[in-house]
Structure formats: structure tokens, C-alpha cells
PDB file of N, CA and C in Angstrom:
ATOM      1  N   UNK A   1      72.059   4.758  74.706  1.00  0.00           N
ATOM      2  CA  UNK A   1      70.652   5.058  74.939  1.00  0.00           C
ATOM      3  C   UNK A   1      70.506   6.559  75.196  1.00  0.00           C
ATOM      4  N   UNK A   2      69.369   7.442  74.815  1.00  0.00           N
ATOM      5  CA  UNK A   2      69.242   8.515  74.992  1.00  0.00           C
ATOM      6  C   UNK A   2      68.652   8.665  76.575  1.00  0.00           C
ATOM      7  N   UNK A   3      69.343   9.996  76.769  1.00  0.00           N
ATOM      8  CA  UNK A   3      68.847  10.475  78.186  1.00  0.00           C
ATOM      9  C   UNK A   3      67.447  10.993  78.372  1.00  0.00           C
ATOM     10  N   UNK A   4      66.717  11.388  79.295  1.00  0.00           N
ATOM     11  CA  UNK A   4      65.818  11.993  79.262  1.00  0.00           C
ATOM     12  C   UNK A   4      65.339  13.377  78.333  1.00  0.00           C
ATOM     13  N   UNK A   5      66.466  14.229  79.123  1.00  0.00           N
ATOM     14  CA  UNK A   5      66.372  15.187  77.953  1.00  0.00           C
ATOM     15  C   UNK A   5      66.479  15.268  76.573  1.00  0.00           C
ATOM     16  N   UNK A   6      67.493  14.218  76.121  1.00  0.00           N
ATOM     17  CA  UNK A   6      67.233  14.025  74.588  1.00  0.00           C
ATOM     18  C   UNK A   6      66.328  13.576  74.399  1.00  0.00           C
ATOM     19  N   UNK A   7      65.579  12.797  74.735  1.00  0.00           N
ATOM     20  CA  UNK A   7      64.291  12.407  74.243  1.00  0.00           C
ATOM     21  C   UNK A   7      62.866  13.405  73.855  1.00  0.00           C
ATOM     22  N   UNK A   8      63.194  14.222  75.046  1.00  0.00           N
ATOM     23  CA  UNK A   8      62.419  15.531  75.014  1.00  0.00           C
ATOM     24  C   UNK A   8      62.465  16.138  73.778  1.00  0.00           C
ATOM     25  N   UNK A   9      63.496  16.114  73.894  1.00  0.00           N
ATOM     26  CA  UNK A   9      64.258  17.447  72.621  1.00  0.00           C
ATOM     27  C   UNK A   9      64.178  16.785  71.362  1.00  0.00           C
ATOM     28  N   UNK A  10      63.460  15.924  71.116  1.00  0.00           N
ATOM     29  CA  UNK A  10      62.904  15.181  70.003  1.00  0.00           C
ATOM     30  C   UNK A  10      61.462  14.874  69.815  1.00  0.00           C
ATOM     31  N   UNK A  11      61.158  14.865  71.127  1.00  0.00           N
ATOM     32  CA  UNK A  11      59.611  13.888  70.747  1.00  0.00           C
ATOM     33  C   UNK A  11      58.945  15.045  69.524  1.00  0.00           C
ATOM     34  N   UNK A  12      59.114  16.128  69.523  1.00  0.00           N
ATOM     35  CA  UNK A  12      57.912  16.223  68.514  1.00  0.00           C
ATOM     36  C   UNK A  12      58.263  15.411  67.144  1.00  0.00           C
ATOM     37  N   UNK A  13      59.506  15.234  66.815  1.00  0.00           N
ATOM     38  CA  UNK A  13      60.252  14.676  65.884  1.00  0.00           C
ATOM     39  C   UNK A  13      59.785  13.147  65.820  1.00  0.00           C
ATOM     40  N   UNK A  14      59.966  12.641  67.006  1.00  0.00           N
ATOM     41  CA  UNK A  14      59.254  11.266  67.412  1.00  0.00           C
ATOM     42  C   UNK A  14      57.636  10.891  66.908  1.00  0.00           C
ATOM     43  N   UNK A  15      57.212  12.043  67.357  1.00  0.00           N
ATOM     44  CA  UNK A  15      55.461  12.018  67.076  1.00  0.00           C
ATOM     45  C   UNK A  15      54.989  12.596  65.881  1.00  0.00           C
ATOM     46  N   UNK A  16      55.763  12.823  65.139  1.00  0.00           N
ATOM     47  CA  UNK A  16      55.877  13.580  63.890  1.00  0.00           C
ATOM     48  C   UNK A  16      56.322  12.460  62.592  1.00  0.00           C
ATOM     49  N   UNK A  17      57.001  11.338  63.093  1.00  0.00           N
ATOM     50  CA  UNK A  17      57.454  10.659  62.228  1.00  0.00           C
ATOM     51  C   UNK A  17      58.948  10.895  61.158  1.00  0.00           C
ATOM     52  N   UNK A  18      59.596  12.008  62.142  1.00  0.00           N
ATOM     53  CA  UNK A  18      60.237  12.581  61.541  1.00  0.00           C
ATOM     54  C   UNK A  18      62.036  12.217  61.638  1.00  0.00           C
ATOM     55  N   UNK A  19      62.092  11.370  62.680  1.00  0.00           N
ATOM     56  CA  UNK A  19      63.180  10.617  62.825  1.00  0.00           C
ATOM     57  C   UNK A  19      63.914   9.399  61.918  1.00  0.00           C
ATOM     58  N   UNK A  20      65.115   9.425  61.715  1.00  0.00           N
ATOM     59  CA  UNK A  20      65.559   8.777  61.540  1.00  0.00           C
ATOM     60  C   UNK A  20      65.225   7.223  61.563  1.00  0.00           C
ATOM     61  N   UNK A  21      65.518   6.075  61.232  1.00  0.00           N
ATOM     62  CA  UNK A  21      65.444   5.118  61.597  1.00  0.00           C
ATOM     63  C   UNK A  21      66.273   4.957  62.883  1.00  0.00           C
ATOM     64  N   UNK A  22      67.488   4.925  62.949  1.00  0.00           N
ATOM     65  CA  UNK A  22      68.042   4.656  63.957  1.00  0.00           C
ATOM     66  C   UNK A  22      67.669   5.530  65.324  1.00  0.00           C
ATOM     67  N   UNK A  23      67.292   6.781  64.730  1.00  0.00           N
ATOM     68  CA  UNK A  23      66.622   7.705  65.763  1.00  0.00           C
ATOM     69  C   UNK A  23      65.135   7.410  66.670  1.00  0.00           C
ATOM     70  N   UNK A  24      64.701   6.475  65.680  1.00  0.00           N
ATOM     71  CA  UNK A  24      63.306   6.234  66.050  1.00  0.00           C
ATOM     72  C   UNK A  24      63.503   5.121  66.938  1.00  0.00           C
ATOM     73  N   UNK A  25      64.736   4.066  66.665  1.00  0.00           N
ATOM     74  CA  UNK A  25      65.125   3.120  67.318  1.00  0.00           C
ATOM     75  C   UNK A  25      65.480   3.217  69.107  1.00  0.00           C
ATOM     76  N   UNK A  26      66.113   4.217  68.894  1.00  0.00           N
ATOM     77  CA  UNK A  26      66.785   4.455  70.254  1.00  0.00           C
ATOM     78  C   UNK A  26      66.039   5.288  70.993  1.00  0.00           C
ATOM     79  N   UNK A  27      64.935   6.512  70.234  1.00  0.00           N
ATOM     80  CA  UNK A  27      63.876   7.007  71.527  1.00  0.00           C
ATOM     81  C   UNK A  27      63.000   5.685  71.935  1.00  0.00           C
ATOM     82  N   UNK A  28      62.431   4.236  70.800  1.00  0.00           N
ATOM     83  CA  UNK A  28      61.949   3.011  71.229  1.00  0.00           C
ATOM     84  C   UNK A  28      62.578   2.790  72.437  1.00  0.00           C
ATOM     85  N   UNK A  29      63.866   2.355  72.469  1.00  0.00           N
ATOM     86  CA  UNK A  29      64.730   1.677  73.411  1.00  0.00           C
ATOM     87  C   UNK A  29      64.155   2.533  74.415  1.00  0.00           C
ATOM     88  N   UNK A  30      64.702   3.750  74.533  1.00  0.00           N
ATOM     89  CA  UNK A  30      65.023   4.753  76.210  1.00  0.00           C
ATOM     90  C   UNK A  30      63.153   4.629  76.439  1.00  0.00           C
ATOM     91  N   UNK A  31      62.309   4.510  75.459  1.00  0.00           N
ATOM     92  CA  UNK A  31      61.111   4.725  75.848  1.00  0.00           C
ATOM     93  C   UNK A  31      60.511   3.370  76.653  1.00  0.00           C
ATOM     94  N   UNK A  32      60.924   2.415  76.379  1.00  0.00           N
ATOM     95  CA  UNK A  32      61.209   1.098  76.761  1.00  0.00           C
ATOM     96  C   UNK A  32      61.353   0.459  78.532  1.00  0.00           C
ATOM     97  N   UNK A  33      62.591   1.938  78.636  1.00  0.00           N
ATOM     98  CA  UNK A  33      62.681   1.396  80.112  1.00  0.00           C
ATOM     99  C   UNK A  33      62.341   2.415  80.729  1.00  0.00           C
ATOM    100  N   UNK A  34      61.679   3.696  80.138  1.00  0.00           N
ATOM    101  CA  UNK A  34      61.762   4.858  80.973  1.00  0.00           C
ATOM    102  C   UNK A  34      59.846   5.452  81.339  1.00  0.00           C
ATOM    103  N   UNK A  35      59.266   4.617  82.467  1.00  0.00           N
ATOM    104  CA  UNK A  35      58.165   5.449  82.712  1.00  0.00           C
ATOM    105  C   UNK A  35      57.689   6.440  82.607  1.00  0.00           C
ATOM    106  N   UNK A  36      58.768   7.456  82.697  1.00  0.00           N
ATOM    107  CA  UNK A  36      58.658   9.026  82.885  1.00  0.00           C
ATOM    108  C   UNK A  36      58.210   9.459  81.550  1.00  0.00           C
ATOM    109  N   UNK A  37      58.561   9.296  80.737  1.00  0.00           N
ATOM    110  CA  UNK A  37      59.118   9.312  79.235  1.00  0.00           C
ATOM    111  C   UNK A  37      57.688   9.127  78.658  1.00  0.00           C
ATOM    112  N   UNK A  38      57.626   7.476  78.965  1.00  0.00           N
ATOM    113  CA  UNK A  38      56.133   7.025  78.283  1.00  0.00           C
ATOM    114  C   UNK A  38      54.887   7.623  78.943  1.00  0.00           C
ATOM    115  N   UNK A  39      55.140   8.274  80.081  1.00  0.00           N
ATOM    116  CA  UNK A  39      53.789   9.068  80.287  1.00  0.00           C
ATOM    117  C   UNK A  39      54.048  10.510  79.991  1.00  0.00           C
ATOM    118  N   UNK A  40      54.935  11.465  79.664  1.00  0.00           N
ATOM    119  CA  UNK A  40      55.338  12.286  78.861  1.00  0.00           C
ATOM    120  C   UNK A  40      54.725  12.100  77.161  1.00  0.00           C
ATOM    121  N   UNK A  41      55.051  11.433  76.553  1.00  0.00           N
ATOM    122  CA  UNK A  41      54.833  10.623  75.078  1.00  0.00           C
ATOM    123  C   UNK A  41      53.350  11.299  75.141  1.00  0.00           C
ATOM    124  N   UNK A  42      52.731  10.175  75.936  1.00  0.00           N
ATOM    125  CA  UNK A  42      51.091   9.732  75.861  1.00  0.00           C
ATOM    126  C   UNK A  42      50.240  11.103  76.422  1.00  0.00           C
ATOM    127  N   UNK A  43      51.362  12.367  77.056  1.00  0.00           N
ATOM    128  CA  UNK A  43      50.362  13.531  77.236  1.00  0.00           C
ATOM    129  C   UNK A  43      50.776  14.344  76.045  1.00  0.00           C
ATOM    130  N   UNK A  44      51.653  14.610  75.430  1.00  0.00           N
ATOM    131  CA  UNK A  44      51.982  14.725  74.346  1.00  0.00           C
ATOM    132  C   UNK A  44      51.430  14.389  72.839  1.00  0.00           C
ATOM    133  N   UNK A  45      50.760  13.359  72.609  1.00  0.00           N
ATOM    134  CA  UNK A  45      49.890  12.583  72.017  1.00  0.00           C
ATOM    135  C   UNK A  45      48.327  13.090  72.335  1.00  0.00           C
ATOM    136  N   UNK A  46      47.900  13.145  73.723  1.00  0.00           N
ATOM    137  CA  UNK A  46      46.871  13.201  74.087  1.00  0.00           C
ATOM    138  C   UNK A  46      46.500  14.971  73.770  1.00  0.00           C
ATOM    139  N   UNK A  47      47.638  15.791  73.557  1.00  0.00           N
ATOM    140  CA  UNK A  47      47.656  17.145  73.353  1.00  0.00           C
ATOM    141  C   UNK A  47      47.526  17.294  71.815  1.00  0.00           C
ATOM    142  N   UNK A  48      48.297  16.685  71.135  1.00  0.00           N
ATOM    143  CA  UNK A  48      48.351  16.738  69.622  1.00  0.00           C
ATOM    144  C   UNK A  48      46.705  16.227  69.179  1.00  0.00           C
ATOM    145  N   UNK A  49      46.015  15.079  69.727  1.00  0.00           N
ATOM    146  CA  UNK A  49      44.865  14.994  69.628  1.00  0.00           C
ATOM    147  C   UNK A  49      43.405  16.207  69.855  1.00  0.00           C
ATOM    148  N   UNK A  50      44.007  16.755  71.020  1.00  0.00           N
ATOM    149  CA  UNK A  50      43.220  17.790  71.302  1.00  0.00           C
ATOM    150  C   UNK A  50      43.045  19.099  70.569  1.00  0.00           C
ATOM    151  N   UNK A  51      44.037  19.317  70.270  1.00  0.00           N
ATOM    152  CA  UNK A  51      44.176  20.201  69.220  1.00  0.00           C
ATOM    153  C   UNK A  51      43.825  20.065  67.506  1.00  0.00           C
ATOM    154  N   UNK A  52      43.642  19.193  67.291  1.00  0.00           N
ATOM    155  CA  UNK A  52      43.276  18.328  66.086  1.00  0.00           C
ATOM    156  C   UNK A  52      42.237  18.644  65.914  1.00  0.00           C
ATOM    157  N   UNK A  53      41.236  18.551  67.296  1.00  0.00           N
ATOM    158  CA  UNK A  53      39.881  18.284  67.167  1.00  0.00           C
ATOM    159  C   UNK A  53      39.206  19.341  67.418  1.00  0.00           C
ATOM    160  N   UNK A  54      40.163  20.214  67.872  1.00  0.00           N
ATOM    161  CA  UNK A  54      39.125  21.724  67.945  1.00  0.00           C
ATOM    162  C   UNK A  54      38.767  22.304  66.796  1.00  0.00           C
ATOM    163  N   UNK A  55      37.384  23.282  66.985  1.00  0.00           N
ATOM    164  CA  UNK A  55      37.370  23.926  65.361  1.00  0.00           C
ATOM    165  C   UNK A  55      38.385  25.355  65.292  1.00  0.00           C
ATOM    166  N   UNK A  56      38.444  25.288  64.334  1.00  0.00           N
ATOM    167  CA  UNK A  56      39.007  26.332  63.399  1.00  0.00           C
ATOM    168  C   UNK A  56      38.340  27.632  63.896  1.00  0.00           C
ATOM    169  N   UNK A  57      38.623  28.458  64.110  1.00  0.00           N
ATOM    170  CA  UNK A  57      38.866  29.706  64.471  1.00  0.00           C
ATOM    171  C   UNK A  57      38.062  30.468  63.329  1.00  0.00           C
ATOM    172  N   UNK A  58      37.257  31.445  63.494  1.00  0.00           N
ATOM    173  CA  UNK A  58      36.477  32.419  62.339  1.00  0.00           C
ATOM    174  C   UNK A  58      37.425  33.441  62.173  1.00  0.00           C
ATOM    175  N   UNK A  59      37.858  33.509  60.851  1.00  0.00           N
ATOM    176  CA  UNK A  59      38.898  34.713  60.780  1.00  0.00           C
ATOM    177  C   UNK A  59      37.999  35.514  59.541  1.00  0.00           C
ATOM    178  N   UNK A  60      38.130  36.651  60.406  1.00  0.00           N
ATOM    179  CA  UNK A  60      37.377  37.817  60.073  1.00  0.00           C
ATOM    180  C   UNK A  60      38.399  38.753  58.798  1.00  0.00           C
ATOM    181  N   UNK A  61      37.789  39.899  58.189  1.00  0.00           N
ATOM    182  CA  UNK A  61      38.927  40.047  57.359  1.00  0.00           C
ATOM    183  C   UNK A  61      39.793  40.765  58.012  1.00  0.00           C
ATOM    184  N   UNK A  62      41.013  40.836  57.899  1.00  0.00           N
ATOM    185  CA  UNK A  62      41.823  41.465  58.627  1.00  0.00           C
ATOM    186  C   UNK A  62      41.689  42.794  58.470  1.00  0.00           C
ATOM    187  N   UNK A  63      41.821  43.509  57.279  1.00  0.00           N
ATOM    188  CA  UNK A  63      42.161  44.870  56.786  1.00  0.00           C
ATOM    189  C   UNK A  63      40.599  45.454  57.547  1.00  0.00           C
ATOM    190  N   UNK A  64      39.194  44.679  57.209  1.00  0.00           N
ATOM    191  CA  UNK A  64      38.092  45.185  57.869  1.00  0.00           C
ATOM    192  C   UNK A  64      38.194  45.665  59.243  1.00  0.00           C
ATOM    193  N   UNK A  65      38.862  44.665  60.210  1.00  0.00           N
ATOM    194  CA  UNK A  65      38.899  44.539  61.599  1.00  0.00           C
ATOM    195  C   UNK A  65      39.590  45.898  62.017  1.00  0.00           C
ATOM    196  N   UNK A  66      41.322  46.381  60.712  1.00  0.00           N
ATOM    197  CA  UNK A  66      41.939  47.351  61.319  1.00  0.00           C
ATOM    198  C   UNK A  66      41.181  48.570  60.756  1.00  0.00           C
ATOM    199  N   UNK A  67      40.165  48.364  60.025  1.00  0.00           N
ATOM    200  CA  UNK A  67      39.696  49.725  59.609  1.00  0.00           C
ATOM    201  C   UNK A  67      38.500  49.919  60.611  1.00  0.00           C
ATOM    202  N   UNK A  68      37.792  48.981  61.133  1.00  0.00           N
ATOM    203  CA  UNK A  68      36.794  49.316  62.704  1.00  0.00           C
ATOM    204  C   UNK A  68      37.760  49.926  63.730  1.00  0.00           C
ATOM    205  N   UNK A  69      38.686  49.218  63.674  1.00  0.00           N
ATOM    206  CA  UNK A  69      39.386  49.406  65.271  1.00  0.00           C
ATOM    207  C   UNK A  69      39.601  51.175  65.231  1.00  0.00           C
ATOM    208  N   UNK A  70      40.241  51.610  63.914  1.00  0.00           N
ATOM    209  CA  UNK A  70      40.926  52.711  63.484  1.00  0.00           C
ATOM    210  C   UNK A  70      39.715  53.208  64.020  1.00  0.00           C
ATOM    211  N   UNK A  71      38.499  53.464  63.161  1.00  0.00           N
ATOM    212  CA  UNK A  71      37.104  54.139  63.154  1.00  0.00           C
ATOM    213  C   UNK A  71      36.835  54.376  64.592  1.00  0.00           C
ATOM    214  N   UNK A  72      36.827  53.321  65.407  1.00  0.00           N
ATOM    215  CA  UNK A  72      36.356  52.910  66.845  1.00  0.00           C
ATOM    216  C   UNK A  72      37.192  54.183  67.491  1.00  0.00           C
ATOM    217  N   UNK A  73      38.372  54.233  67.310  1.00  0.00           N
ATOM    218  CA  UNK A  73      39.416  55.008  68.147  1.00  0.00           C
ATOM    219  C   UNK A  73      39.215  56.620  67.794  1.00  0.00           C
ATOM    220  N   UNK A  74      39.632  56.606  66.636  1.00  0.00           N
ATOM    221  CA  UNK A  74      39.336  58.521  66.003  1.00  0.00           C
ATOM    222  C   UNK A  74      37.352  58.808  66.671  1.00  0.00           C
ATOM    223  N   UNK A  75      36.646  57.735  66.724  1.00  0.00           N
ATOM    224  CA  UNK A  75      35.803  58.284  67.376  1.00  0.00           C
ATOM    225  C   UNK A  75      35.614  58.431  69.073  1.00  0.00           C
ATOM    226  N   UNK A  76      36.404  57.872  69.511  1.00  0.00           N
ATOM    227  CA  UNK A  76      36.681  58.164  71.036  1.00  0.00           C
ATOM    228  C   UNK A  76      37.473  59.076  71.103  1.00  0.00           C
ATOM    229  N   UNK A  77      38.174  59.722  70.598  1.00  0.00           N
ATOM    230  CA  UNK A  77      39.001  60.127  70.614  1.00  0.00           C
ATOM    231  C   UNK A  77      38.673  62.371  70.165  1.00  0.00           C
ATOM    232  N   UNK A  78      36.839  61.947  69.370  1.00  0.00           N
ATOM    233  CA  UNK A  78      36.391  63.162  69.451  1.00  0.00           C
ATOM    234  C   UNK A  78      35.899  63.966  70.151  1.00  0.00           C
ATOM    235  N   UNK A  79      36.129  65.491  70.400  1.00  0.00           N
ATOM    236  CA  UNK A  79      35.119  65.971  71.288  1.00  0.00           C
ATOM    237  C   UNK A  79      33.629  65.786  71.578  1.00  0.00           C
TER     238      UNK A  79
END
């Protein structure tokens, strides 16, 4: 059975679908008897959800942004 820390050191792998069969088997098992674990999992889950659901970020153009910033500065920067 996996220890705590291995389990850790997987779940994204776990929640990802990215395990093994037998891998998926045995975080089941340790998840099985281990409270700690399954409320670990379920904030883990509850985080991957949250993030899901936020919006998307406005990305501005980049090269625009460094050519304000540039502008912004050489003009502070005048007598």
C-alpha cells in the first residue's frame, strides 16, 4: 500500500487520469483507509474546479504593453 507521501506525489497523476492501472489501484486502496488523504483528494478536486471556472485573463498585446512601459519610463525620466 502506498504511504502518505506517495500518494501526494501522485495525486495530480491520480486526478489527471494519468496512472497506471495498477497505480490507480493502490492510490484506491491507501485512499480507502486513509481520511487524511480523502480530504486532501477532495481539496484538491475542489481547487482544480475552481480554477476551471475562472475567466480567462485579458491579454493585452505584449510588444504594445513593452512599448508603453518603455515610453512611460524615457518620459519620467526627462527633464
Amino acid at each position: 500500500m502506498l504511504s502518505c507521501k506517495e500518494l501526494v506525489a501522485r495525486s495530480s497523476d491520480y486526478l489527471d487520469g494519468q496512472l497506471t492501472f495498477a497505480g490507480y489501484l493502490q492510490a484506491r486502496q491507501h485512499l480507502l483507509f486513509c481520511k487524511n488523504c480523502r480530504r486532501f483528494i477532495k481539496q484538491m478536486r475542489l481547487a482544480q474546479a475552481t480554477i476551471k471556472a475562472m475567466p480567462e485573463p485579458v491579454v493585452d498585446d505584449t510588444d504594445e504593453l513593452v512599448q508603453r512601459m518603455t515610453e512611460a519610463h524615457r518620459n519620467r525620466n526627462r527633464p
